[in-house]
PDB file of N, CA and C in Angstrom:
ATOM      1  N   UNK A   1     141.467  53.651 108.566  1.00  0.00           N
ATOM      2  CA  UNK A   1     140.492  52.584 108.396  1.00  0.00           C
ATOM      3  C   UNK A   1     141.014  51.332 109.093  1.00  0.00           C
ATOM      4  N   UNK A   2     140.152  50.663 110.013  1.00  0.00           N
ATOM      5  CA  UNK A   2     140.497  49.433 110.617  1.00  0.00           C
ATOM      6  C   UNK A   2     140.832  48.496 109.858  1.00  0.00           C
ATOM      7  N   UNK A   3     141.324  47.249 110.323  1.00  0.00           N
ATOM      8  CA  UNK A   3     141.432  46.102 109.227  1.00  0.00           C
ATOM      9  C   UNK A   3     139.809  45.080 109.103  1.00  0.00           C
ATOM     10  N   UNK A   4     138.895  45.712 109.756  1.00  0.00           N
ATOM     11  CA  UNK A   4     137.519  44.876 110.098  1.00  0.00           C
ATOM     12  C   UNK A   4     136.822  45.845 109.077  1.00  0.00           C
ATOM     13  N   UNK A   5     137.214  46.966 108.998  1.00  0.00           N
ATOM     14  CA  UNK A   5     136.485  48.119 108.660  1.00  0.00           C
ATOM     15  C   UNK A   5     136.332  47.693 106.987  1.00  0.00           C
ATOM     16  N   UNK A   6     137.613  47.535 106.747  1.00  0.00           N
ATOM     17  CA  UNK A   6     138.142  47.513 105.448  1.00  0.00           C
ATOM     18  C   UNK A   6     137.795  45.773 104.468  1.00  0.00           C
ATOM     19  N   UNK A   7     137.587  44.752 105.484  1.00  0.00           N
ATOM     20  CA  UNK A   7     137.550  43.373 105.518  1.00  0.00           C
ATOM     21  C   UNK A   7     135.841  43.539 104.746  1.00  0.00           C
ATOM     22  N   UNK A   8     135.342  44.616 105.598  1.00  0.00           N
ATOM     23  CA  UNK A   8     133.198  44.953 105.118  1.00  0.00           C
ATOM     24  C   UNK A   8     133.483  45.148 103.818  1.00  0.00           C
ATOM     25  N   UNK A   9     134.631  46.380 103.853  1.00  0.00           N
ATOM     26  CA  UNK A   9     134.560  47.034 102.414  1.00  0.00           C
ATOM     27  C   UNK A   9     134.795  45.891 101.357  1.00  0.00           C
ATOM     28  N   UNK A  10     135.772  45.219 101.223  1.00  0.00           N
ATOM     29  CA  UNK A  10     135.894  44.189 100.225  1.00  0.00           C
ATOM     30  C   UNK A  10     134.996  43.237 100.254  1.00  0.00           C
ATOM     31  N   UNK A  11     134.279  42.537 100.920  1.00  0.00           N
ATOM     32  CA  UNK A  11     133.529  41.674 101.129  1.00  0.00           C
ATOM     33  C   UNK A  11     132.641  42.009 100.183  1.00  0.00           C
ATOM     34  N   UNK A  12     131.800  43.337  99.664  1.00  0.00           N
ATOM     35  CA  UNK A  12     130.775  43.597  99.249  1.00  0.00           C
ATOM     36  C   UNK A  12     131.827  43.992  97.536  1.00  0.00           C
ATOM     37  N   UNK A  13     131.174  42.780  96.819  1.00  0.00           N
ATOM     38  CA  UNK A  13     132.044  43.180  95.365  1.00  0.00           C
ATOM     39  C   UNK A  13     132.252  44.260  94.331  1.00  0.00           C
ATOM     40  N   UNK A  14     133.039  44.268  94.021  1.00  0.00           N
ATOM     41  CA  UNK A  14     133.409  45.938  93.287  1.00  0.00           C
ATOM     42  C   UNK A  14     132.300  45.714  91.845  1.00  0.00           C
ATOM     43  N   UNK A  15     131.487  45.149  91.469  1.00  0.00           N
ATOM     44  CA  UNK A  15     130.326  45.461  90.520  1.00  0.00           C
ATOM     45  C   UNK A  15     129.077  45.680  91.462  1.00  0.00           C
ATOM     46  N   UNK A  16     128.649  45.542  92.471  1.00  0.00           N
ATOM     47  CA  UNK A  16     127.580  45.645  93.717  1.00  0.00           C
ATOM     48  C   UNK A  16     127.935  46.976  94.005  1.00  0.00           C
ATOM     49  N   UNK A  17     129.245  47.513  94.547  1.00  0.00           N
ATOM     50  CA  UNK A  17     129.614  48.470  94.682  1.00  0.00           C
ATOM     51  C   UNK A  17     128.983  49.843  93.606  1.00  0.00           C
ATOM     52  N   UNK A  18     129.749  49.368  92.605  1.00  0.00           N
ATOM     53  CA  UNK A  18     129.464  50.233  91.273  1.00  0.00           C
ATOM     54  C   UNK A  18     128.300  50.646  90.892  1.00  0.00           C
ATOM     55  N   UNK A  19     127.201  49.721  90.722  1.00  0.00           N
ATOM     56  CA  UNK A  19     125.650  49.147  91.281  1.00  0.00           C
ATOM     57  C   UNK A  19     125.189  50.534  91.698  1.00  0.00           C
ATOM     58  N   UNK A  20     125.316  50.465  92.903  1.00  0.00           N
ATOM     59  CA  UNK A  20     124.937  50.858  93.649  1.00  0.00           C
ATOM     60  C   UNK A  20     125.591  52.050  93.852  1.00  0.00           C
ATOM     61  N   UNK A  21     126.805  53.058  93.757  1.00  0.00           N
ATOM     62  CA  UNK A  21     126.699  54.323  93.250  1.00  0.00           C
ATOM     63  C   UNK A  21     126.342  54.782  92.185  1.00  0.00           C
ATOM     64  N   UNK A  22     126.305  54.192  91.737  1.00  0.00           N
ATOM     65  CA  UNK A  22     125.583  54.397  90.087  1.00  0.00           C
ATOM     66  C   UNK A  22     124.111  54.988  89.833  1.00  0.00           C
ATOM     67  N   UNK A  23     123.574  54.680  91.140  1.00  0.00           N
ATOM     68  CA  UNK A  23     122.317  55.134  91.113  1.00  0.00           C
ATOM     69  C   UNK A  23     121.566  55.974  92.591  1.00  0.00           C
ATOM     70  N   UNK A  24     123.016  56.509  92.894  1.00  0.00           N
ATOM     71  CA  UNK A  24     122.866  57.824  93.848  1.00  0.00           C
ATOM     72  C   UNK A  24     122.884  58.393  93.240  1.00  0.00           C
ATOM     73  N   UNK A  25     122.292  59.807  93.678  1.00  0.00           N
ATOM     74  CA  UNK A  25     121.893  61.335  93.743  1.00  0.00           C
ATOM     75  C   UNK A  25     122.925  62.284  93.251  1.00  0.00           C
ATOM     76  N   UNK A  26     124.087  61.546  92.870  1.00  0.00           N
ATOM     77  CA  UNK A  26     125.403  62.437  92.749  1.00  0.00           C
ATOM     78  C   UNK A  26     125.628  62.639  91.777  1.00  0.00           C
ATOM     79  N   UNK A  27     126.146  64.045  91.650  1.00  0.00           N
ATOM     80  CA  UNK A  27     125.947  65.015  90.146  1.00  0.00           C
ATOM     81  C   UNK A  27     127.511  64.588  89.312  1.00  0.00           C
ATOM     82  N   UNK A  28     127.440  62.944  88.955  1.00  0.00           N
ATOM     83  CA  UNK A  28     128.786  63.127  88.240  1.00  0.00           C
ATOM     84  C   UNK A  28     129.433  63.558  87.222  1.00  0.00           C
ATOM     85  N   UNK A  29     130.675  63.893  86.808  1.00  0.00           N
ATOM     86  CA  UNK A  29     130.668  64.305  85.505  1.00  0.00           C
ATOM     87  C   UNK A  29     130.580  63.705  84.221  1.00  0.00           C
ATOM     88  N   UNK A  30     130.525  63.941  83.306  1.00  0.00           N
ATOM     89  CA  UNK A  30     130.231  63.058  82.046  1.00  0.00           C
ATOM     90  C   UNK A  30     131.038  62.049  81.783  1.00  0.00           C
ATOM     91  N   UNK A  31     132.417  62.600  81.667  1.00  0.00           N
ATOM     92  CA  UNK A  31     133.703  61.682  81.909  1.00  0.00           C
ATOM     93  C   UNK A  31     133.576  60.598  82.233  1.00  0.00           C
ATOM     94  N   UNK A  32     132.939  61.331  83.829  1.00  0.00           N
ATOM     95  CA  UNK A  32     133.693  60.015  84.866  1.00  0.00           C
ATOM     96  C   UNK A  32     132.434  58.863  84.753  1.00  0.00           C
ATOM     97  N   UNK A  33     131.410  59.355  84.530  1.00  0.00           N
ATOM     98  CA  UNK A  33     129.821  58.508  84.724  1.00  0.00           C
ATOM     99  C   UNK A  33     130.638  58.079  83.132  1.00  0.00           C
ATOM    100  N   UNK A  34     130.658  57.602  82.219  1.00  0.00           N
ATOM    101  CA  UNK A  34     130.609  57.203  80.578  1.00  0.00           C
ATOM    102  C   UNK A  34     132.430  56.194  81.300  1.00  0.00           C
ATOM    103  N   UNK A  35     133.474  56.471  81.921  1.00  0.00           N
ATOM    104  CA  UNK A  35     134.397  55.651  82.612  1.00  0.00           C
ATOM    105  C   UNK A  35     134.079  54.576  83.354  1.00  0.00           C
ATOM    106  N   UNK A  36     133.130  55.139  84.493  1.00  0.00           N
ATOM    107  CA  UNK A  36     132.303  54.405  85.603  1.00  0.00           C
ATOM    108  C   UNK A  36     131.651  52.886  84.601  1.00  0.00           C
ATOM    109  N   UNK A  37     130.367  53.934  83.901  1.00  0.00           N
ATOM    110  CA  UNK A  37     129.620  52.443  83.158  1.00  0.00           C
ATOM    111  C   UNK A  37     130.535  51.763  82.352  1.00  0.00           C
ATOM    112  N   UNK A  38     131.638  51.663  81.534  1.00  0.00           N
ATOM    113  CA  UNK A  38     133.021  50.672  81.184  1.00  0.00           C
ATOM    114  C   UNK A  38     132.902  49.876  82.121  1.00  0.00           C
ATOM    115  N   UNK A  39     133.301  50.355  83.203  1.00  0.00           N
ATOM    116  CA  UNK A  39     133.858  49.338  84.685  1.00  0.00           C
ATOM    117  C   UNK A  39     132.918  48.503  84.572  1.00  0.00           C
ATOM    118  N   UNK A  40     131.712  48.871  84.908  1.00  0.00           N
ATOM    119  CA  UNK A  40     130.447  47.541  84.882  1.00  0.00           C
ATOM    120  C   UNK A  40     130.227  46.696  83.646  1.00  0.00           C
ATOM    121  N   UNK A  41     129.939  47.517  82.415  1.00  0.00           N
ATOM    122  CA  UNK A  41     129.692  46.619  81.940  1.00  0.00           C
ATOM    123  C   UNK A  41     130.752  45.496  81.346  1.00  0.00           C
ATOM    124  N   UNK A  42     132.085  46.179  82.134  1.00  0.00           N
ATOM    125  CA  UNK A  42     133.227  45.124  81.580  1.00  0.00           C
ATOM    126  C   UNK A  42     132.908  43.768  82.856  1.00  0.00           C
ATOM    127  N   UNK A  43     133.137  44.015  83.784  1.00  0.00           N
ATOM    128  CA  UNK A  43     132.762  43.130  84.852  1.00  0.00           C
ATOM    129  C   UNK A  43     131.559  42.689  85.330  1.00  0.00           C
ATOM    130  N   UNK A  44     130.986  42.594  84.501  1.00  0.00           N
ATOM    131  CA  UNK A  44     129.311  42.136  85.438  1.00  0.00           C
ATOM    132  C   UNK A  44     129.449  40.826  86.346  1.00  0.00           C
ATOM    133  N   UNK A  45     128.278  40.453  86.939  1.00  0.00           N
ATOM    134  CA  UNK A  45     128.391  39.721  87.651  1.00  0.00           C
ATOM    135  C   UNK A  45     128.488  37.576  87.462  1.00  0.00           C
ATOM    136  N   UNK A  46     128.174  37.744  86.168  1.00  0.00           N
ATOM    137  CA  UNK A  46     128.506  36.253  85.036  1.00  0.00           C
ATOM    138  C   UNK A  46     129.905  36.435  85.012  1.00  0.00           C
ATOM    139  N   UNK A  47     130.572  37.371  84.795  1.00  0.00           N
ATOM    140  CA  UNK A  47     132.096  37.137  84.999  1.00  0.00           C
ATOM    141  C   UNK A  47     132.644  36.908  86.037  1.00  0.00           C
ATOM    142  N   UNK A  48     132.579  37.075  87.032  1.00  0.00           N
ATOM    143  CA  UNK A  48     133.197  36.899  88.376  1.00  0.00           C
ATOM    144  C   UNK A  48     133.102  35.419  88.467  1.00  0.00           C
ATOM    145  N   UNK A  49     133.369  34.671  88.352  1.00  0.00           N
ATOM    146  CA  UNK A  49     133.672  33.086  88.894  1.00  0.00           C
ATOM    147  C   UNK A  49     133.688  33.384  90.482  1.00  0.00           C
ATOM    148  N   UNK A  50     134.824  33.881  91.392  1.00  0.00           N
ATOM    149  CA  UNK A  50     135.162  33.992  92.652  1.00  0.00           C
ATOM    150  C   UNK A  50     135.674  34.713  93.171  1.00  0.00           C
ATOM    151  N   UNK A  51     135.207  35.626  93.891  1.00  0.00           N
ATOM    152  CA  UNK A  51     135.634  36.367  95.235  1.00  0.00           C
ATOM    153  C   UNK A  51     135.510  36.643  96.396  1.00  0.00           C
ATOM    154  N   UNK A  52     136.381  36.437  97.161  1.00  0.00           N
ATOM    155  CA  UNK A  52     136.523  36.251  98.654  1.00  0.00           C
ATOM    156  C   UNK A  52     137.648  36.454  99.328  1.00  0.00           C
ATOM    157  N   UNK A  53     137.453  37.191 100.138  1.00  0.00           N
ATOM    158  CA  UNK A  53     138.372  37.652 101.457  1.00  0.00           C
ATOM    159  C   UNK A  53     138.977  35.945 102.097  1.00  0.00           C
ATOM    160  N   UNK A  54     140.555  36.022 102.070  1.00  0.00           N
ATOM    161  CA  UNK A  54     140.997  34.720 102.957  1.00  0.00           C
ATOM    162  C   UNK A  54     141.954  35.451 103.590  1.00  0.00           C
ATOM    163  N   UNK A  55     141.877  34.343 104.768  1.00  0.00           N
ATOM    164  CA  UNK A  55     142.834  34.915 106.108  1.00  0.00           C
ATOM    165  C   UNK A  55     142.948  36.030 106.699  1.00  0.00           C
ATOM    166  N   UNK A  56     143.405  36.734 107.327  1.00  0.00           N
ATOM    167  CA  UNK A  56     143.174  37.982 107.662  1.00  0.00           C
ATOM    168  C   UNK A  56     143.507  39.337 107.073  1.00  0.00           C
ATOM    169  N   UNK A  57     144.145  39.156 105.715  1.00  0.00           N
ATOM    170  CA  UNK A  57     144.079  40.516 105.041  1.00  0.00           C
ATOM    171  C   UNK A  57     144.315  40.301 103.493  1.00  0.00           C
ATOM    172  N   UNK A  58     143.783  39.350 103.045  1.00  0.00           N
ATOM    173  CA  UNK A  58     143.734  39.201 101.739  1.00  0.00           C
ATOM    174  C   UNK A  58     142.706  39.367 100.925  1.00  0.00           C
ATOM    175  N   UNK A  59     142.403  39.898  99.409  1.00  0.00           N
ATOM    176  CA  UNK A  59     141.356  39.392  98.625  1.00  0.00           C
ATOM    177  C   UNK A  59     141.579  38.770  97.652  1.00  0.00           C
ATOM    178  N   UNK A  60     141.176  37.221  97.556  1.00  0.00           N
ATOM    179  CA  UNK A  60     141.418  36.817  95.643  1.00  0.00           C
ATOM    180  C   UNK A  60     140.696  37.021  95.106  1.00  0.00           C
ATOM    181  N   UNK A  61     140.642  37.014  93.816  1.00  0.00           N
ATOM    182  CA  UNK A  61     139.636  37.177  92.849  1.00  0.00           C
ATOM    183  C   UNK A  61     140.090  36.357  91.658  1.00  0.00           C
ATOM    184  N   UNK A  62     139.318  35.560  91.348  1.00  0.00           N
ATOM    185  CA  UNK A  62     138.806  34.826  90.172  1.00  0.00           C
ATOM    186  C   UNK A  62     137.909  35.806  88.854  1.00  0.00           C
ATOM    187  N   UNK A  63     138.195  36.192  87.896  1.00  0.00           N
ATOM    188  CA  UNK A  63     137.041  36.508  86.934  1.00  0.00           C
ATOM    189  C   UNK A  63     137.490  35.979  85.469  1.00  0.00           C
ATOM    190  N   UNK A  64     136.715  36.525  84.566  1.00  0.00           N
ATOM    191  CA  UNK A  64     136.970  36.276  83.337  1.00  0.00           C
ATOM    192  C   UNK A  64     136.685  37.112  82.654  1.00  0.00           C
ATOM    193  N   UNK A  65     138.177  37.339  81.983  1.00  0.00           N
ATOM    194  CA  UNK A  65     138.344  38.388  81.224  1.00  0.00           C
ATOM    195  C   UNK A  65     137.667  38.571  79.853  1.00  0.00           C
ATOM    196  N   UNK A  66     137.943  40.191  79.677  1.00  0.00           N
ATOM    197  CA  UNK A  66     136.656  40.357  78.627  1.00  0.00           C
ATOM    198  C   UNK A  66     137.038  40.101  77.413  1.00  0.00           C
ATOM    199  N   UNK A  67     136.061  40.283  76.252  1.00  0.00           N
ATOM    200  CA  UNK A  67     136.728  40.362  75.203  1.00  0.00           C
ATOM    201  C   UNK A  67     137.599  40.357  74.534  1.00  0.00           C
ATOM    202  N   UNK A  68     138.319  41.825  74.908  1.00  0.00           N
ATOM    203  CA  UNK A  68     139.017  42.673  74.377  1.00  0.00           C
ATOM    204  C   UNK A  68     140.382  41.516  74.900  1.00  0.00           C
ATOM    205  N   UNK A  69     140.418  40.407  75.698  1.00  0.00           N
ATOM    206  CA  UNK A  69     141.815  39.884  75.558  1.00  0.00           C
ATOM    207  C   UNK A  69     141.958  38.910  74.693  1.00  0.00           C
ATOM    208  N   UNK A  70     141.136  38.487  73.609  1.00  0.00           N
ATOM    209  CA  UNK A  70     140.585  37.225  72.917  1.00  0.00           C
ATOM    210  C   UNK A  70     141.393  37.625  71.762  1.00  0.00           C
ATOM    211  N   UNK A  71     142.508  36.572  71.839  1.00  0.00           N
ATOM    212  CA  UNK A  71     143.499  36.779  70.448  1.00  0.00           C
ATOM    213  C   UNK A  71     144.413  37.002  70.881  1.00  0.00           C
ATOM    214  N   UNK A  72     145.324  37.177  72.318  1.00  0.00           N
ATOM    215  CA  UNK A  72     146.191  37.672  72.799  1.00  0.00           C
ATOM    216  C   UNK A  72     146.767  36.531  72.915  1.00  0.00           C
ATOM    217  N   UNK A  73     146.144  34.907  73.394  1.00  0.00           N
ATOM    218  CA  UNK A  73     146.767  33.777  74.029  1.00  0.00           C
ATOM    219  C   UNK A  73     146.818  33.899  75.244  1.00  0.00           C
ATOM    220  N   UNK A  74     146.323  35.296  76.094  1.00  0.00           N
ATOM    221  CA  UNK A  74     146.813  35.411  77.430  1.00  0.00           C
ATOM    222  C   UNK A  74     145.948  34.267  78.639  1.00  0.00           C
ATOM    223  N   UNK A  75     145.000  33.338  78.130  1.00  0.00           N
ATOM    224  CA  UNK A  75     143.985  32.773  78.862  1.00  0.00           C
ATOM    225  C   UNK A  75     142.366  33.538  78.614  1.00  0.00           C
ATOM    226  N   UNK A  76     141.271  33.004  79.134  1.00  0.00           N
ATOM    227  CA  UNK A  76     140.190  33.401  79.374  1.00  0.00           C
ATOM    228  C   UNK A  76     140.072  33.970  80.579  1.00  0.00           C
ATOM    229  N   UNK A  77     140.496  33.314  81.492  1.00  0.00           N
ATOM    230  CA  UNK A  77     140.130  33.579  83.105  1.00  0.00           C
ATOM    231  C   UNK A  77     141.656  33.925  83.745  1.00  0.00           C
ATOM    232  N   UNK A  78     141.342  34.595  84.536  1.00  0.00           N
ATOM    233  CA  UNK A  78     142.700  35.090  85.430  1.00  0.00           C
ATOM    234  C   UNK A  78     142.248  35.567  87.150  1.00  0.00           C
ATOM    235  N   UNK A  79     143.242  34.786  87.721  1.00  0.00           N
ATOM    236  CA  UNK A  79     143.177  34.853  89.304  1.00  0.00           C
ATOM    237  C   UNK A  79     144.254  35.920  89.843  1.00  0.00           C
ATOM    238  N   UNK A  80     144.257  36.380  90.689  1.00  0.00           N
ATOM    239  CA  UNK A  80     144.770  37.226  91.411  1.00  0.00           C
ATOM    240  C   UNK A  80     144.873  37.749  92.834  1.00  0.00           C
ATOM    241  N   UNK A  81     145.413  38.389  93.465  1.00  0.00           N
ATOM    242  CA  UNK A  81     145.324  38.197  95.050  1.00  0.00           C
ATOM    243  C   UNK A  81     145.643  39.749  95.263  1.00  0.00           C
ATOM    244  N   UNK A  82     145.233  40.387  96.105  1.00  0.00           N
ATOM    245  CA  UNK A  82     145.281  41.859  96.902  1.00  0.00           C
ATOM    246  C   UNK A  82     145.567  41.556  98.084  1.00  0.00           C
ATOM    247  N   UNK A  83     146.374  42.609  98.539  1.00  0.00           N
ATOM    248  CA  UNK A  83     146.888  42.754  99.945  1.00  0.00           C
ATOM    249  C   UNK A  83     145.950  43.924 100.651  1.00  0.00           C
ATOM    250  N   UNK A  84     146.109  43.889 102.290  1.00  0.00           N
ATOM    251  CA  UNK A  84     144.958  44.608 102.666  1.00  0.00           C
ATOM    252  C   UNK A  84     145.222  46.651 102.615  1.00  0.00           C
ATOM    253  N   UNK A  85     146.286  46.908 102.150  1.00  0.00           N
ATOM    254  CA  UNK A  85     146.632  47.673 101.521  1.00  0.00           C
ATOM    255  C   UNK A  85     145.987  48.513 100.217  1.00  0.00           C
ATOM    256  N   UNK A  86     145.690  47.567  99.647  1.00  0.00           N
ATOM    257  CA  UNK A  86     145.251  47.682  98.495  1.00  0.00           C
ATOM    258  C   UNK A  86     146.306  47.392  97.286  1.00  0.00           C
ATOM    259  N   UNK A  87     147.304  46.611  97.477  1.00  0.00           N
ATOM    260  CA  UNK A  87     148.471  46.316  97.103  1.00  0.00           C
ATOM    261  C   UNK A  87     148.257  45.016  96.308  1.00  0.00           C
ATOM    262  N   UNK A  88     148.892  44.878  95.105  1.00  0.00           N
ATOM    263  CA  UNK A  88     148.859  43.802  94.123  1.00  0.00           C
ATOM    264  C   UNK A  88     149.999  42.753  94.700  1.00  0.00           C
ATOM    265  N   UNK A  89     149.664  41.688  94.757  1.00  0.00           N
ATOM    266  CA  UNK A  89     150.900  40.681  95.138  1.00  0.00           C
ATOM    267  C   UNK A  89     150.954  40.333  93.610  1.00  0.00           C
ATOM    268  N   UNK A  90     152.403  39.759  93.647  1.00  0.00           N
ATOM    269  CA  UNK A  90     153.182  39.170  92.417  1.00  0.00           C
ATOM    270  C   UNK A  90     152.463  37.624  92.094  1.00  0.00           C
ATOM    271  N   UNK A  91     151.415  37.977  91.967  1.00  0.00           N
ATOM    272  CA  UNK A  91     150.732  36.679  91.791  1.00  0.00           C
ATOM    273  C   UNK A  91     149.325  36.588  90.533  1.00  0.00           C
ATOM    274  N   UNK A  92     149.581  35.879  89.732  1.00  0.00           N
ATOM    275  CA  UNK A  92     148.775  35.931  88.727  1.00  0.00           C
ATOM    276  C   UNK A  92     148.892  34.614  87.706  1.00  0.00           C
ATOM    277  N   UNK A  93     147.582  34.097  87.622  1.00  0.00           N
ATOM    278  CA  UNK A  93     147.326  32.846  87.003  1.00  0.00           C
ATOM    279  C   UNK A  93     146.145  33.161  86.028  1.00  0.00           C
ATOM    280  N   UNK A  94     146.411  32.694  84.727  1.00  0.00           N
ATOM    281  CA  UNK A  94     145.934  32.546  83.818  1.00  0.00           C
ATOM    282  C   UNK A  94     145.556  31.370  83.080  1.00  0.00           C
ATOM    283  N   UNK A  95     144.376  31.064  82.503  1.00  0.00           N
ATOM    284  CA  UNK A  95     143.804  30.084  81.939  1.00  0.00           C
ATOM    285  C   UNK A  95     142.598  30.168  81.044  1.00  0.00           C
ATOM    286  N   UNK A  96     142.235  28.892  80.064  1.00  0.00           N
ATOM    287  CA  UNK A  96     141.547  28.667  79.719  1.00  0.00           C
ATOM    288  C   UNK A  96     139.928  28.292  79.725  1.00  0.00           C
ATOM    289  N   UNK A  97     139.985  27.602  80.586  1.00  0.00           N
ATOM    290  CA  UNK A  97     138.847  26.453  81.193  1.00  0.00           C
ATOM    291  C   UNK A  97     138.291  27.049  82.430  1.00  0.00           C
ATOM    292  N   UNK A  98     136.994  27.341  82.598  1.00  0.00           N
ATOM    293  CA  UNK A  98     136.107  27.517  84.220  1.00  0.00           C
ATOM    294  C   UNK A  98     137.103  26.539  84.887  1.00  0.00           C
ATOM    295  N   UNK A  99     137.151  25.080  84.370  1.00  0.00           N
ATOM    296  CA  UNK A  99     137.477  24.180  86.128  1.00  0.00           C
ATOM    297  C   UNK A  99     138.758  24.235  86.407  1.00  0.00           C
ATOM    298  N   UNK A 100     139.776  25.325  85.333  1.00  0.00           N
ATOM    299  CA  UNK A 100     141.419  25.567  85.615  1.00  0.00           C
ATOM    300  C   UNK A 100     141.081  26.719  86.540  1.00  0.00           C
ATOM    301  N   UNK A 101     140.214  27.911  86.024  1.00  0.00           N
ATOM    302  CA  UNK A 101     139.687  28.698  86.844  1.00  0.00           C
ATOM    303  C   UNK A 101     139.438  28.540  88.402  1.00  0.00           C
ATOM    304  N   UNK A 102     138.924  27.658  88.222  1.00  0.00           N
ATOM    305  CA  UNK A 102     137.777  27.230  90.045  1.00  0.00           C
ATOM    306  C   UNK A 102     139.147  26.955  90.326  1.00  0.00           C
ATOM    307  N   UNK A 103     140.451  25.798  90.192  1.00  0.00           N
ATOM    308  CA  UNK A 103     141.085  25.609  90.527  1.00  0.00           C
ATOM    309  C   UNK A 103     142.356  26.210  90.849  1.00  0.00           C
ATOM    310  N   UNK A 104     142.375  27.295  90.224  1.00  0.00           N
ATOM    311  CA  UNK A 104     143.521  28.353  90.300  1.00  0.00           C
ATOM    312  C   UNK A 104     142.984  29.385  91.522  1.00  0.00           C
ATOM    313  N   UNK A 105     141.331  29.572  91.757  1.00  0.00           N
ATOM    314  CA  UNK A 105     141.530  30.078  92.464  1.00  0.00           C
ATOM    315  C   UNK A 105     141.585  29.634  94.311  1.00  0.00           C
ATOM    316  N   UNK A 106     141.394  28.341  94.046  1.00  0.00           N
ATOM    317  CA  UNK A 106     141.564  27.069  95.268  1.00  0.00           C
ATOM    318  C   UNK A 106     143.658  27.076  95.372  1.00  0.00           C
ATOM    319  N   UNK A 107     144.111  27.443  95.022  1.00  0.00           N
ATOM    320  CA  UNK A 107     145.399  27.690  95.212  1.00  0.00           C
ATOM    321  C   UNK A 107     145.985  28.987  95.478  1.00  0.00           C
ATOM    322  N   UNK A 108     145.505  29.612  94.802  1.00  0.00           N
ATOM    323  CA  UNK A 108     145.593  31.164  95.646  1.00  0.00           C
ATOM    324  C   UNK A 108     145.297  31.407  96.958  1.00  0.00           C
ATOM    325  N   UNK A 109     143.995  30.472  96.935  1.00  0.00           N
ATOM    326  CA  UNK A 109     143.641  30.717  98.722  1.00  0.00           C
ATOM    327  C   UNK A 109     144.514  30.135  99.445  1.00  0.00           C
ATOM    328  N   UNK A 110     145.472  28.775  99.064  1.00  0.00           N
ATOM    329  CA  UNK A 110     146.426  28.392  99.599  1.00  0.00           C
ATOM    330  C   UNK A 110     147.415  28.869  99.974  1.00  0.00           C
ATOM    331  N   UNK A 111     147.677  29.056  98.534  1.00  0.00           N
ATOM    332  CA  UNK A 111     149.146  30.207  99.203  1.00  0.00           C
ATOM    333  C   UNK A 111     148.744  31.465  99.601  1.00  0.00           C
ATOM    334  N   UNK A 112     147.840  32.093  99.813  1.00  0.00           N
ATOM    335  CA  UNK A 112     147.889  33.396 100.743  1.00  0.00           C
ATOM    336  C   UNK A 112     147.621  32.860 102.300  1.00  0.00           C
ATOM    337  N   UNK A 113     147.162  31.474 102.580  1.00  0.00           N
ATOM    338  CA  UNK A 113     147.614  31.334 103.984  1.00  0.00           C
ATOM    339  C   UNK A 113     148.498  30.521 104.296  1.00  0.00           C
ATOM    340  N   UNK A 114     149.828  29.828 103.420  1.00  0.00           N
ATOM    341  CA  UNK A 114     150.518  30.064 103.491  1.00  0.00           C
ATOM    342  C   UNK A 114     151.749  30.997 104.012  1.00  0.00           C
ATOM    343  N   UNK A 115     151.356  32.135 102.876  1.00  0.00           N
ATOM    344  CA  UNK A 115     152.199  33.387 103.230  1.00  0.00           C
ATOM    345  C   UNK A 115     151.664  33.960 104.402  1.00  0.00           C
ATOM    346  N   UNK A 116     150.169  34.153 105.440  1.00  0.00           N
ATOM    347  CA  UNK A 116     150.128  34.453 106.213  1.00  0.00           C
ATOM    348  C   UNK A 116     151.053  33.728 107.399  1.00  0.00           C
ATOM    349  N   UNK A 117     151.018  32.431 106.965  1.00  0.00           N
ATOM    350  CA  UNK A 117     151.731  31.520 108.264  1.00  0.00           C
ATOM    351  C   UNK A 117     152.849  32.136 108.557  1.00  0.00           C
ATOM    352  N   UNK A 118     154.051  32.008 107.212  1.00  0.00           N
ATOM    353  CA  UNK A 118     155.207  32.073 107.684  1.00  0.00           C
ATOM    354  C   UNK A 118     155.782  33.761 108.192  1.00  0.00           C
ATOM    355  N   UNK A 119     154.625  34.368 107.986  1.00  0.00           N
ATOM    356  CA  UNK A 119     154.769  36.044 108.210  1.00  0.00           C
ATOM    357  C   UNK A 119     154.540  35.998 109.291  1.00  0.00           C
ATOM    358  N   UNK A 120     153.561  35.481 110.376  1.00  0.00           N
ATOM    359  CA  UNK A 120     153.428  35.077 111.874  1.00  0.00           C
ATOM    360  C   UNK A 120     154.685  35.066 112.745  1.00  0.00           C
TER     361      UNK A 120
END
């Protein structure tokens, strides 16, 4: 897979994605279709605050976490960054507040072109 190829693939968000096999022709199994709908209805599209492809092989993502983390202290919202790999960078911010949110993920985009620079 190219890196342009792959840049389409992320661009189009992993609940759009889901979406939208979800309602092909394909004979899935019970399992995996009753796994599948989890995925969505954990992530719908009110959760996603932000996602977007920066620099040439990154994805951040902004969302807000579900439920099930409420009581932990771990934050509401959590940012994160992918490599074009499909690889997790050591990077993860957690918070309370949408505008710590918006803002955590305005720094992620920083430092991933950052880290593109000095990898140049």
């Amino acid at each position: 897979m190219t890196p342009d190829e792959l840049k389409k693939m992320r661009e189009e968000s992993f609940v759009s994605k889901a979406k939208r096999m979800s309602k092909t022709k394909v004979n899935w199994s019970p399992v995996f279709k009753k796994y599948f709908n989890n995925i969505i209805e954990r992530y719908m599209p009110s959760e996603i605050v932000k996602q977007e492809y920066v620099g040439k092989t990154h994805w951040v993502s902004t969302v807000k976490l579900p439920s099930a983390y409420d009581g932990l202290n771990l934050g509401k919202y959590e940012t994160v960054i992918q490599g074009y790999k499909g690889e997790w960078l050591d990077y993860t911010k957690r918070c309370e507040t949408l505008d710590e949110a918006r803002d955590n993920h305005e720094e992620a985009k920083l430092y991933v072109l950052n880290l593109e620079r000095t990898n140049d």
